[in-house]
PDB file of N, CA and C in Angstrom:
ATOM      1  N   UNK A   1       0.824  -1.184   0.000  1.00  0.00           N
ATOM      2  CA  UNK A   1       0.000   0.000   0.000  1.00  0.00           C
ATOM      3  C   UNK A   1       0.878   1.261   0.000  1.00  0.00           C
ATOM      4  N   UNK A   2       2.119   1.254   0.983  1.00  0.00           N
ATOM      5  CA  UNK A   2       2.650   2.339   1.221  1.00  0.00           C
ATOM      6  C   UNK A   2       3.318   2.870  -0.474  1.00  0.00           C
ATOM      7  N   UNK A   3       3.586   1.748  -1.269  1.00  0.00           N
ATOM      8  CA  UNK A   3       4.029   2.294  -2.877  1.00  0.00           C
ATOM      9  C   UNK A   3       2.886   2.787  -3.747  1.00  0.00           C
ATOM     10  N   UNK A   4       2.241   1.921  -3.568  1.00  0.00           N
ATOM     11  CA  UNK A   4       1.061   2.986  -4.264  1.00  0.00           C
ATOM     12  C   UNK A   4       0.972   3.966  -3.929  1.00  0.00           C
ATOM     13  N   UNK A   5       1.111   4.578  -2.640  1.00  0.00           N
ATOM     14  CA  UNK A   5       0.409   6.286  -2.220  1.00  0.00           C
ATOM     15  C   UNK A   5       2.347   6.883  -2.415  1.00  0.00           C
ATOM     16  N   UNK A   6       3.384   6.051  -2.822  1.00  0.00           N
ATOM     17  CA  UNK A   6       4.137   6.950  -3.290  1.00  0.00           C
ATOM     18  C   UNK A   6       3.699   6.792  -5.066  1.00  0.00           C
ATOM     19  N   UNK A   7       3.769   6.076  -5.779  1.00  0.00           N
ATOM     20  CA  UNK A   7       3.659   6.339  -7.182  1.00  0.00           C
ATOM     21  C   UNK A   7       2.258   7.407  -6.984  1.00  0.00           C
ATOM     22  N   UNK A   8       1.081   7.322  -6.734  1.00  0.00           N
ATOM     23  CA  UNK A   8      -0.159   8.531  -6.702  1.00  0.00           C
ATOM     24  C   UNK A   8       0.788   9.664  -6.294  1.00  0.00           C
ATOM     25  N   UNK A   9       1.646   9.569  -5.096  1.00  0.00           N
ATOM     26  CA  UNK A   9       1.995  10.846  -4.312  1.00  0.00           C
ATOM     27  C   UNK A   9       2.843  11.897  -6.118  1.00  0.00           C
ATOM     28  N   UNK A  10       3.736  10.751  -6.791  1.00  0.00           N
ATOM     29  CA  UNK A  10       4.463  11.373  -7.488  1.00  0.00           C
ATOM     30  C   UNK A  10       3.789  11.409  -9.116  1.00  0.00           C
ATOM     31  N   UNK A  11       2.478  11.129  -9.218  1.00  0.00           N
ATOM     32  CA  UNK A  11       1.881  11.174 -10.683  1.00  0.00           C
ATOM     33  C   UNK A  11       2.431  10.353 -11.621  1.00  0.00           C
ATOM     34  N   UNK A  12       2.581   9.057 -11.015  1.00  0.00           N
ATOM     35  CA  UNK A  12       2.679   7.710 -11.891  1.00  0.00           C
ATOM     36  C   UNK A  12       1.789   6.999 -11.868  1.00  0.00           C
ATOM     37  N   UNK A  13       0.878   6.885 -13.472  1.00  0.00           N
ATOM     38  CA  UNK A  13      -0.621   6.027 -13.212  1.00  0.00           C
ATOM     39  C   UNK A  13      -0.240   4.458 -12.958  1.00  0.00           C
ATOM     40  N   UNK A  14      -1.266   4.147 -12.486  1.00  0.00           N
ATOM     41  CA  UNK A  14      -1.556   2.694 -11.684  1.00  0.00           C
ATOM     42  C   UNK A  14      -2.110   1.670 -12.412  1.00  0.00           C
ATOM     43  N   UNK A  15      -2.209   2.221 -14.021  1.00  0.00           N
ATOM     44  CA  UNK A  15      -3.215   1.119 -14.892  1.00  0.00           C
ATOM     45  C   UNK A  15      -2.453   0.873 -15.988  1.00  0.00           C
ATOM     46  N   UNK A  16      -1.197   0.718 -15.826  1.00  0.00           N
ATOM     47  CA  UNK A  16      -0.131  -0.519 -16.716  1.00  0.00           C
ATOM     48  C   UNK A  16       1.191  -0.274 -16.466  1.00  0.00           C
ATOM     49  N   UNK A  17       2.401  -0.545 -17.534  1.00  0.00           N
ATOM     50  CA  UNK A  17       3.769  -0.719 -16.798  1.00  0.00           C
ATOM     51  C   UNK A  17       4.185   0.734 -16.087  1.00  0.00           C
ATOM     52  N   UNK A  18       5.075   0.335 -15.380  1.00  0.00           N
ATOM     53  CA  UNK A  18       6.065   1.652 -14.990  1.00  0.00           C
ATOM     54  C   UNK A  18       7.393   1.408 -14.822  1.00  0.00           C
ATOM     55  N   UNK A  19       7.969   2.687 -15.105  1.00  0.00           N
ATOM     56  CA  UNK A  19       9.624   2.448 -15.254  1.00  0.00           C
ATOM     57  C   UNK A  19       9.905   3.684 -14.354  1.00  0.00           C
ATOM     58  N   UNK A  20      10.453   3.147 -12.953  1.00  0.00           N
ATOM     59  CA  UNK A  20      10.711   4.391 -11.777  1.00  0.00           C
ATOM     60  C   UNK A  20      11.862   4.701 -11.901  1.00  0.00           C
ATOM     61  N   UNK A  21      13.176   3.976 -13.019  1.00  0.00           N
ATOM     62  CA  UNK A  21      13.981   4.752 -12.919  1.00  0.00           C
ATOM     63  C   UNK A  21      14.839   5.690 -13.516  1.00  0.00           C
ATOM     64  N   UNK A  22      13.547   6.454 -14.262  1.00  0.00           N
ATOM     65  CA  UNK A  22      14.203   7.787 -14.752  1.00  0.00           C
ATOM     66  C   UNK A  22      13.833   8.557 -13.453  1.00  0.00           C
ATOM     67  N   UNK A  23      13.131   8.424 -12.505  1.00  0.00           N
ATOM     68  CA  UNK A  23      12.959   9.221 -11.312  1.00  0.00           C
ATOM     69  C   UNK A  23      13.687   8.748  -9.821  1.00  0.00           C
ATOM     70  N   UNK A  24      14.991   8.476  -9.947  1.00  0.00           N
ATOM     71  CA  UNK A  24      15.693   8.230  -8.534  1.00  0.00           C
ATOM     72  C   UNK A  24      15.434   8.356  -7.228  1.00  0.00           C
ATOM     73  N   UNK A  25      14.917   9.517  -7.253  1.00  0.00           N
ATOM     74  CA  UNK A  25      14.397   9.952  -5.433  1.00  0.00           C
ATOM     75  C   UNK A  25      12.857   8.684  -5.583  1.00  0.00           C
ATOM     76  N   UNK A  26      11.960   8.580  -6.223  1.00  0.00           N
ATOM     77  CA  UNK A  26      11.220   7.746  -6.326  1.00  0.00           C
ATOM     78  C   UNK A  26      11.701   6.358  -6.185  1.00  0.00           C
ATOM     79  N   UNK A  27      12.750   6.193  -6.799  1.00  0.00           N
ATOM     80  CA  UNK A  27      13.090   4.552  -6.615  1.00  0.00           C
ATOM     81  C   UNK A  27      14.119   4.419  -5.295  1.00  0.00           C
ATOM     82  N   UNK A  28      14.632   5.512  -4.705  1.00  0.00           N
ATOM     83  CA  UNK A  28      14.973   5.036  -3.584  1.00  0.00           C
ATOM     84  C   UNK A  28      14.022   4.787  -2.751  1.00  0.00           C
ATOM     85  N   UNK A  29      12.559   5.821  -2.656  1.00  0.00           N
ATOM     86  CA  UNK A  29      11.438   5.581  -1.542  1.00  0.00           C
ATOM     87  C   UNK A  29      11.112   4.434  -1.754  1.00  0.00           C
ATOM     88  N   UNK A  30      11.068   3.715  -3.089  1.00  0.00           N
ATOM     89  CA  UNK A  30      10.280   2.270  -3.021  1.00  0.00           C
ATOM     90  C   UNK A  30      11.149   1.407  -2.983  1.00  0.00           C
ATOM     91  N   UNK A  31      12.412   0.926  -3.266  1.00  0.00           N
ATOM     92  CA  UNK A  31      13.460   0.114  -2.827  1.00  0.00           C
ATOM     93  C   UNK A  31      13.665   0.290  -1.235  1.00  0.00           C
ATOM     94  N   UNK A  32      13.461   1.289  -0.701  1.00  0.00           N
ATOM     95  CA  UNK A  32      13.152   1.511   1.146  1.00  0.00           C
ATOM     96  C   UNK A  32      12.478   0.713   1.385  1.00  0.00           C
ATOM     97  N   UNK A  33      10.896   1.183   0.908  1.00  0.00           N
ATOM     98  CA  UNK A  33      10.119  -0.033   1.708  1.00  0.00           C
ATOM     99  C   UNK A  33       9.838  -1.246   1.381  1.00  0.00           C
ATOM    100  N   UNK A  34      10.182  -1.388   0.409  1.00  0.00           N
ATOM    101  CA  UNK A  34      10.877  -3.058   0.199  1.00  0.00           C
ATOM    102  C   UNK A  34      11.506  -3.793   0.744  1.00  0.00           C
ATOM    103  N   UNK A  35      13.030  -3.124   1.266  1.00  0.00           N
ATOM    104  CA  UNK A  35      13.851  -3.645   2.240  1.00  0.00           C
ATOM    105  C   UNK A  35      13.263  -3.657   3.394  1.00  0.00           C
ATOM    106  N   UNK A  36      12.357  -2.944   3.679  1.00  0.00           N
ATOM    107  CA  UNK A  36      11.929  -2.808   5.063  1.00  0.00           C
ATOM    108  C   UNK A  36      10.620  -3.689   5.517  1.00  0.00           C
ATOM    109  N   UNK A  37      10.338  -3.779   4.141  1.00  0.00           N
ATOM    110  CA  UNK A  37       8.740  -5.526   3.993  1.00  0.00           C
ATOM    111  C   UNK A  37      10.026  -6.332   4.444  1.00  0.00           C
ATOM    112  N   UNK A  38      11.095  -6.449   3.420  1.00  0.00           N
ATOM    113  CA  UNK A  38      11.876  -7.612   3.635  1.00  0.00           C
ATOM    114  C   UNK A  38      12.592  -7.838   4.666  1.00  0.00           C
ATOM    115  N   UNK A  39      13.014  -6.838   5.481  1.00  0.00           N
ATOM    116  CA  UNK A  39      13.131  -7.141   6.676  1.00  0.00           C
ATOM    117  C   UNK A  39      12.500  -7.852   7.566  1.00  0.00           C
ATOM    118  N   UNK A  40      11.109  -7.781   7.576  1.00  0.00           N
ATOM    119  CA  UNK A  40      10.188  -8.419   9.015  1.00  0.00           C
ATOM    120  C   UNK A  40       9.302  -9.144   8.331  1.00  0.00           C
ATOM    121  N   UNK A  41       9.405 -10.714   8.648  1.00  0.00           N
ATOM    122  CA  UNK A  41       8.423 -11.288   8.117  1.00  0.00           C
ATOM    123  C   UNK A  41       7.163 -11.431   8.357  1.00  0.00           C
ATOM    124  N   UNK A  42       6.062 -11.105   7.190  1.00  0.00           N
ATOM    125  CA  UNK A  42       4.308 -11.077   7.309  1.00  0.00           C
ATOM    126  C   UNK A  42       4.297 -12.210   7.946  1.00  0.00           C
ATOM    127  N   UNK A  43       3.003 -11.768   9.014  1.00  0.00           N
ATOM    128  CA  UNK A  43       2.019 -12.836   9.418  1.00  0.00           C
ATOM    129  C   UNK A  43       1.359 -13.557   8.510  1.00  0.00           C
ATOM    130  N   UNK A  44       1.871 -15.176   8.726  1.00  0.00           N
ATOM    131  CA  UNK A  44       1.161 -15.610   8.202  1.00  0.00           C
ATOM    132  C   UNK A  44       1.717 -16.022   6.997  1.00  0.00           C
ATOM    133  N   UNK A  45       3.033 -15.362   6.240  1.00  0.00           N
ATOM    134  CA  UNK A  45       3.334 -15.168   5.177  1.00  0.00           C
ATOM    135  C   UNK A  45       4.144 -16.533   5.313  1.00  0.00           C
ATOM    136  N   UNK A  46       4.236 -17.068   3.844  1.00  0.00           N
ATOM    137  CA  UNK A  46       5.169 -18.299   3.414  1.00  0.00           C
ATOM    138  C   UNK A  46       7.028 -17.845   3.816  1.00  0.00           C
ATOM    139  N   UNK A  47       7.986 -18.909   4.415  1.00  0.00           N
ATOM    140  CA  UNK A  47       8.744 -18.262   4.199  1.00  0.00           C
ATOM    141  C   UNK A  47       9.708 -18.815   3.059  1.00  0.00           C
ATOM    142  N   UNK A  48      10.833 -18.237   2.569  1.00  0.00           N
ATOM    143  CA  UNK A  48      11.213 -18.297   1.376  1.00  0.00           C
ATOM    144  C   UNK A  48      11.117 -19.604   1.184  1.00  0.00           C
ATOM    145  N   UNK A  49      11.687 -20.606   2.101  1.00  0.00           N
ATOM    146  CA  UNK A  49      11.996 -22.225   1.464  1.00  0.00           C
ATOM    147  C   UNK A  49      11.070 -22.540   1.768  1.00  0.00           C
ATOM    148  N   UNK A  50       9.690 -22.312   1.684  1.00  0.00           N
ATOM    149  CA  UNK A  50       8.194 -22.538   1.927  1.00  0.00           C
ATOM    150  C   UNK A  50       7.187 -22.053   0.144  1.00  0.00           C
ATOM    151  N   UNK A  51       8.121 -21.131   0.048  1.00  0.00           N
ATOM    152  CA  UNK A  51       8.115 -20.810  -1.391  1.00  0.00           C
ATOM    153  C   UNK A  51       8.463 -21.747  -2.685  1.00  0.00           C
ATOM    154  N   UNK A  52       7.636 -21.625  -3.727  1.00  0.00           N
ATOM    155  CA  UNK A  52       8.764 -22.198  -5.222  1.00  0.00           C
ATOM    156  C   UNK A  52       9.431 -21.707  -5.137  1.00  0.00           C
ATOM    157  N   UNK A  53      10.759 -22.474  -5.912  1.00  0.00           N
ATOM    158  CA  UNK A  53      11.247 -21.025  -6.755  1.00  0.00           C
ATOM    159  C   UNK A  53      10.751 -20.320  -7.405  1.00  0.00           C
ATOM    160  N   UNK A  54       9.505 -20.797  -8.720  1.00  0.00           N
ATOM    161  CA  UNK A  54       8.900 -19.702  -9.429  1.00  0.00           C
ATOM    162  C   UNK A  54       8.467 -19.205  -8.979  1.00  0.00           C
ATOM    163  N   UNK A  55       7.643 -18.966  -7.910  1.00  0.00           N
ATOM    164  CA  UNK A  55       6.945 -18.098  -7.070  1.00  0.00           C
ATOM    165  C   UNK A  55       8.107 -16.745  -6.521  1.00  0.00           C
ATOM    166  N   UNK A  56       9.001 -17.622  -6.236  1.00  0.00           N
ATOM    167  CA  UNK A  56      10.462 -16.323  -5.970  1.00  0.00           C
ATOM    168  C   UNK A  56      10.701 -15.438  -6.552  1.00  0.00           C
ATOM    169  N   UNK A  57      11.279 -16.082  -7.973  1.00  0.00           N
ATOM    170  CA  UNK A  57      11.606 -15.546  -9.414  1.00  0.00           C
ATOM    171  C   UNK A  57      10.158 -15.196 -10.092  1.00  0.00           C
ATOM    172  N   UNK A  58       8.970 -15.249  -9.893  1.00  0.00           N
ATOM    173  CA  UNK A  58       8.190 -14.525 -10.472  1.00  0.00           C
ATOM    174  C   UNK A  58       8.496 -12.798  -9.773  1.00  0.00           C
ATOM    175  N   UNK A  59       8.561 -12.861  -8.095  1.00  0.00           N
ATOM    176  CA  UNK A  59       8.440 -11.776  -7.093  1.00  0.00           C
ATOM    177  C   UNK A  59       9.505 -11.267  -7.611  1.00  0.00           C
ATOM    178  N   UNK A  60      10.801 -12.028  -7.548  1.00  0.00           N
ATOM    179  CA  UNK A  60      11.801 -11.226  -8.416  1.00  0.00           C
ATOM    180  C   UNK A  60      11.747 -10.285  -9.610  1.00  0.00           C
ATOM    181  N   UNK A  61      11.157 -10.883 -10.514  1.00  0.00           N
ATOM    182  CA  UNK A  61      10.718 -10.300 -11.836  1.00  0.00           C
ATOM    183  C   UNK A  61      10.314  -9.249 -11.426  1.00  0.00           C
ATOM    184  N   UNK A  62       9.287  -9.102 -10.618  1.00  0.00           N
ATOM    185  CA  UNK A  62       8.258  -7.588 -10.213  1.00  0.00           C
ATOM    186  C   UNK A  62       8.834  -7.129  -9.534  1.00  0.00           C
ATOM    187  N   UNK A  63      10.001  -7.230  -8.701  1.00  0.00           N
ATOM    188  CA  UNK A  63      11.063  -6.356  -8.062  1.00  0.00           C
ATOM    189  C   UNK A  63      11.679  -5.114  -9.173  1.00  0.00           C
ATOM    190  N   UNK A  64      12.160  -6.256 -10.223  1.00  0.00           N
ATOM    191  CA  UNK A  64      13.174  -5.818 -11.248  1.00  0.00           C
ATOM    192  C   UNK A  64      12.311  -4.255 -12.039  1.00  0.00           C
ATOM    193  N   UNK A  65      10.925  -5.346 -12.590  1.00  0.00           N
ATOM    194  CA  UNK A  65      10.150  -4.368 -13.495  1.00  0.00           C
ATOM    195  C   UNK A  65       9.372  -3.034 -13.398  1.00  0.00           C
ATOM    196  N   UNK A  66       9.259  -3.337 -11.810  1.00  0.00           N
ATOM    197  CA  UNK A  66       9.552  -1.640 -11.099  1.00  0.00           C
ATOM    198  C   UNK A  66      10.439  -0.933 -10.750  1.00  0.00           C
ATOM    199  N   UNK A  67      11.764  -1.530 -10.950  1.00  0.00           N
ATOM    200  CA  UNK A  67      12.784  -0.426 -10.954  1.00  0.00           C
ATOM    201  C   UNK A  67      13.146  -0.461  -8.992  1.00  0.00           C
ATOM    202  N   UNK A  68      12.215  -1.430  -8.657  1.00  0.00           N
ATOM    203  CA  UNK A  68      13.040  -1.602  -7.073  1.00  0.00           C
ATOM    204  C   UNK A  68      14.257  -1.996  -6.706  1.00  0.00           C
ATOM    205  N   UNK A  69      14.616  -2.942  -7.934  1.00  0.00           N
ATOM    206  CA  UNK A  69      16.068  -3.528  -7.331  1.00  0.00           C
ATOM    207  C   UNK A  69      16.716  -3.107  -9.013  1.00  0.00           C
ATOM    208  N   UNK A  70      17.939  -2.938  -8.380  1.00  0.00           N
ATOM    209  CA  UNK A  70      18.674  -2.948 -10.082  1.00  0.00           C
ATOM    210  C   UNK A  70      18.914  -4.621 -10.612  1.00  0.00           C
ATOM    211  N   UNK A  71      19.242  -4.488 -12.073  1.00  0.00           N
ATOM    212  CA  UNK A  71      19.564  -5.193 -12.911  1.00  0.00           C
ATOM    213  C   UNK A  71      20.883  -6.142 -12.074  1.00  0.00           C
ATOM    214  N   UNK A  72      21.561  -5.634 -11.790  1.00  0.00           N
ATOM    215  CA  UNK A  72      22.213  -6.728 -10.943  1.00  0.00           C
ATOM    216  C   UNK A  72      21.601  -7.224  -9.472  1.00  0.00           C
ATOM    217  N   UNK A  73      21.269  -6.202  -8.905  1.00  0.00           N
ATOM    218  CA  UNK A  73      20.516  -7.218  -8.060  1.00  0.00           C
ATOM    219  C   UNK A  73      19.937  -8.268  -8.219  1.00  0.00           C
ATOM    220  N   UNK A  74      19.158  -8.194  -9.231  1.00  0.00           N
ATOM    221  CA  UNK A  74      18.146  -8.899  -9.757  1.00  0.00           C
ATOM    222  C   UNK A  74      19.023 -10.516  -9.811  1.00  0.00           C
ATOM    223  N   UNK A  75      20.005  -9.972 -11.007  1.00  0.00           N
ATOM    224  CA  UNK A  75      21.009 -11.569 -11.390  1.00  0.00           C
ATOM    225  C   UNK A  75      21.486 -11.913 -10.454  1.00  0.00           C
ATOM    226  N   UNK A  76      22.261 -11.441  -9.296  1.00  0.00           N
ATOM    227  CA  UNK A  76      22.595 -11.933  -8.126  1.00  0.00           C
ATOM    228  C   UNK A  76      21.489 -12.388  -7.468  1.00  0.00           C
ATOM    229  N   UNK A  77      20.131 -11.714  -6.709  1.00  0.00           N
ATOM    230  CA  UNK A  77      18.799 -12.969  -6.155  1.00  0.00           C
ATOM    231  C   UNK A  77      18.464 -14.391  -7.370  1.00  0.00           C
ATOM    232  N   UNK A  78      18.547 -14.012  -8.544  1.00  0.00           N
ATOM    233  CA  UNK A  78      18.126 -15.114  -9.672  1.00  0.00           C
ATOM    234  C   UNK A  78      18.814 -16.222  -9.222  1.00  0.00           C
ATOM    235  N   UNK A  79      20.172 -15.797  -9.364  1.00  0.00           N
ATOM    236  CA  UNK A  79      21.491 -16.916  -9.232  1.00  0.00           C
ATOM    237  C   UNK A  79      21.394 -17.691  -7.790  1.00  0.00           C
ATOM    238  N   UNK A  80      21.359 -16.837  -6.834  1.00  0.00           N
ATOM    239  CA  UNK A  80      20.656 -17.529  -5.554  1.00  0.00           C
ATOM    240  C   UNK A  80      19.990 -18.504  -5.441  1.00  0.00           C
ATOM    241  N   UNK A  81      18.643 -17.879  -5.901  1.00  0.00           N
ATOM    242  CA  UNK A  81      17.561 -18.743  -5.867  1.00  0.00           C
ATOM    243  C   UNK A  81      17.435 -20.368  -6.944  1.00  0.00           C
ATOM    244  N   UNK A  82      18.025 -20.141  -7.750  1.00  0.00           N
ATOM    245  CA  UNK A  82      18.189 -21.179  -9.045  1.00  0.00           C
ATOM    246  C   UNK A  82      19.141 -22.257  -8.224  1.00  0.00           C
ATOM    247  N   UNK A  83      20.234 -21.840  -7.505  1.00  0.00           N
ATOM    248  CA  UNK A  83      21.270 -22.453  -6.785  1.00  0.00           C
ATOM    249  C   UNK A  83      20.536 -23.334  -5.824  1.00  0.00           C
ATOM    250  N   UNK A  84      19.352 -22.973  -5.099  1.00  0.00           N
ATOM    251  CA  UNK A  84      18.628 -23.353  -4.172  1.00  0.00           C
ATOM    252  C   UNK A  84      17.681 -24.464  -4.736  1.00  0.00           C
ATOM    253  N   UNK A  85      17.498 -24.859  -5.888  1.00  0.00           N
ATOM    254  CA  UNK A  85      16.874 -25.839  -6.508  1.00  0.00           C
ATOM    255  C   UNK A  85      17.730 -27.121  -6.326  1.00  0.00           C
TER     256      UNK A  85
END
């Protein structure tokens, strides 16, 4: 929730792709609270080795395609997670 009321806060529509990183100060606020979901685990929530991997690497994907994690991040969690199979 808290990214949505930053993309509304900064006039990025909500009804198809987005690319946050021609706007930096934006992709640091949402790579924040990302790390900070990922910090404390949801109630209730699966934990990773409770997870697929595709289920991982799908979440991964939607990390990437919002511009939350960079392009290497991305290949470094991929490589992880693939390793874990």
């Amino acid at each position: 929730m808290e990214i949505l009321q930053l993309l509304k806060a900064n006039g990025i529509p909500l009804n198809g792709m987005m690319d946050v990183r021609s706007k930096p100060e934006l992709r640091q606020q949402i790579q924040s609270v990302v790390r900070r979901a990922a910090a404390r685990p949801a109630a209730g929530a699966a934990s990773p080795s409770e997870r697929s991997a595709a289920q991982r690497l799908e979440e991964l994907e939607a990390l990437r395609t919002t511009g939350a994690i960079t392009d290497d991040e991305y290949a470094a969690k991929r490589r992880q997670i693939i390793s874990e199979i």
